[in-house]
C-alpha atoms as a PDB file:
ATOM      1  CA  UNK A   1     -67.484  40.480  55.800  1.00  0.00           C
ATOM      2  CA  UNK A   2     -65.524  42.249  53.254  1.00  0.00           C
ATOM      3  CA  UNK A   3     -65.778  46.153  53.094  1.00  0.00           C
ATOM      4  CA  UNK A   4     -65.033  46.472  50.054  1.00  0.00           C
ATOM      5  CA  UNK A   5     -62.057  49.199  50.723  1.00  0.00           C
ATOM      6  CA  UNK A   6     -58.515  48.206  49.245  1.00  0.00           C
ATOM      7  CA  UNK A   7     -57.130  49.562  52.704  1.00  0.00           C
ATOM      8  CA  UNK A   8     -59.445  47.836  54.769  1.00  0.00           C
ATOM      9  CA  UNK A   9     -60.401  50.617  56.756  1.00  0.00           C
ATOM     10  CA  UNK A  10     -63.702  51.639  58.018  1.00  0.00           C
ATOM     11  CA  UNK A  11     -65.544  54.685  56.269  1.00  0.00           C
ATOM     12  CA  UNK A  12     -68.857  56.181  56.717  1.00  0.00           C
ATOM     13  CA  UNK A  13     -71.064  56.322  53.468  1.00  0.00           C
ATOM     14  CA  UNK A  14     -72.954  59.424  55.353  1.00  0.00           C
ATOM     15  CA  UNK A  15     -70.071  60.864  57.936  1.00  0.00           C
ATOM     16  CA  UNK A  16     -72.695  63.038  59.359  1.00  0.00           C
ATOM     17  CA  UNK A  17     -74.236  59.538  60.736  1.00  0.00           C
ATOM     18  CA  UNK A  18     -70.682  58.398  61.992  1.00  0.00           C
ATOM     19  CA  UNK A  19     -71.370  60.184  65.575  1.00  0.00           C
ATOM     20  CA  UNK A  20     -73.845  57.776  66.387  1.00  0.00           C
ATOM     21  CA  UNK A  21     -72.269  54.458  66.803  1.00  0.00           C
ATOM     22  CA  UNK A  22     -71.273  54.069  69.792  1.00  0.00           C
ATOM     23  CA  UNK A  23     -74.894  54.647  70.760  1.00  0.00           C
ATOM     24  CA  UNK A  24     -75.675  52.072  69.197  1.00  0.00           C
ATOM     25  CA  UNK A  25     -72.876  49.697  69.929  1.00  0.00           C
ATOM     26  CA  UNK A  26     -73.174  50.959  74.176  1.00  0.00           C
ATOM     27  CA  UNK A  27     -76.676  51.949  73.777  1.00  0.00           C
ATOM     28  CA  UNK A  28     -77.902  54.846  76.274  1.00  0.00           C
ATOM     29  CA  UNK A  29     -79.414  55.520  79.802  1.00  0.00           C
ATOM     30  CA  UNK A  30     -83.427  54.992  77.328  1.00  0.00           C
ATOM     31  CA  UNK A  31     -82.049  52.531  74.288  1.00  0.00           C
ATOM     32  CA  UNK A  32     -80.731  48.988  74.927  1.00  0.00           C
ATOM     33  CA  UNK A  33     -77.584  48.556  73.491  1.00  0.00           C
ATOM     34  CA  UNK A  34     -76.806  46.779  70.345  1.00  0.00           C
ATOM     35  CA  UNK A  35     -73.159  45.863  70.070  1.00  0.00           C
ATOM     36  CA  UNK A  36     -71.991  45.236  66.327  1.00  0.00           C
ATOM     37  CA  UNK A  37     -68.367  46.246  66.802  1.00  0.00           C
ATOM     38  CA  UNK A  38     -67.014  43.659  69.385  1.00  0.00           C
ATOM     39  CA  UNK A  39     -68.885  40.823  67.754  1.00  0.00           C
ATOM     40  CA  UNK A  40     -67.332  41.380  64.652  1.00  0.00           C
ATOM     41  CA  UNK A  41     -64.077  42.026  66.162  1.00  0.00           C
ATOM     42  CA  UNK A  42     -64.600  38.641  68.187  1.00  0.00           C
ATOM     43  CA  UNK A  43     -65.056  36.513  64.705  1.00  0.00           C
ATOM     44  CA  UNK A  44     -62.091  38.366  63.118  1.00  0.00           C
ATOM     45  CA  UNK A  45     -59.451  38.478  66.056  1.00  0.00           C
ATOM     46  CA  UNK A  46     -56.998  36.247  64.561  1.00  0.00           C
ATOM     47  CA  UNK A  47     -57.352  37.947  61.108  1.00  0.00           C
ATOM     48  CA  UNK A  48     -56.994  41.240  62.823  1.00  0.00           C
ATOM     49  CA  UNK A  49     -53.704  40.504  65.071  1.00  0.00           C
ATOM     50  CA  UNK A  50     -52.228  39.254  61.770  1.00  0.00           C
ATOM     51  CA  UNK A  51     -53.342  42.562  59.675  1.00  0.00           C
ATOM     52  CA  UNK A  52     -51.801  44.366  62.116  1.00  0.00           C
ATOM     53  CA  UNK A  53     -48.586  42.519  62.300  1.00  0.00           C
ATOM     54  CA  UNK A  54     -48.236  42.420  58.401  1.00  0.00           C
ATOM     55  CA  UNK A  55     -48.787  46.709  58.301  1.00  0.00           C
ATOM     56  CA  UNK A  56     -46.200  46.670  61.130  1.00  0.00           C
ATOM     57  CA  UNK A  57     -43.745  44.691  59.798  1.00  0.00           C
ATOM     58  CA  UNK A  58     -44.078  46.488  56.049  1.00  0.00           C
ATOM     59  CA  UNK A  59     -43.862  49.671  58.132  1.00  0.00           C
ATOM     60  CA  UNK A  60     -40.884  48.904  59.655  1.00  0.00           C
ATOM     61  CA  UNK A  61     -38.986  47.222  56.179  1.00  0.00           C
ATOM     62  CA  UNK A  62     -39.498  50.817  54.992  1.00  0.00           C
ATOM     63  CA  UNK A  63     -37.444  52.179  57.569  1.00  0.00           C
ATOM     64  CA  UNK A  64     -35.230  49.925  57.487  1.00  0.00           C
ATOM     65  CA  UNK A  65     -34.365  50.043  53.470  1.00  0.00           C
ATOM     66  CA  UNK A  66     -33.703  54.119  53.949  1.00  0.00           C
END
């Protein structure tokens, strides 16, 4: 799904509730665990790996054109 951000980064809308998701994702020794983060990532890998080379290979243009 789209978040919305231009960046495409992840952001809290309550950063005081940010702590708490890898309890969720890994649950704990009392709550099951209820992974959201790899599943996503799973559906998205391809998108990802290419994101990632695209920021790289901007990153590196930059240098280059100094």
């Amino acid at each position: 799904p789209r978040t919305g951000n231009s960046d495409n980064t992840m952001k809290a809308s309550n950063k005081r509730n940010a702590f708490y998701w890898r309890f969720v994702e890994l649950g704990t020794s009392t709550a099951p665990a209820h992974p959201f983060v790899r599943p996503a990532f799973d559906t998205r890998q391809e998108e990802a790996a290419q994101a990632a080379m695209n920021r790289m290979n901007k990153a590196i243009d930059e240098v280059l054109a100094k």
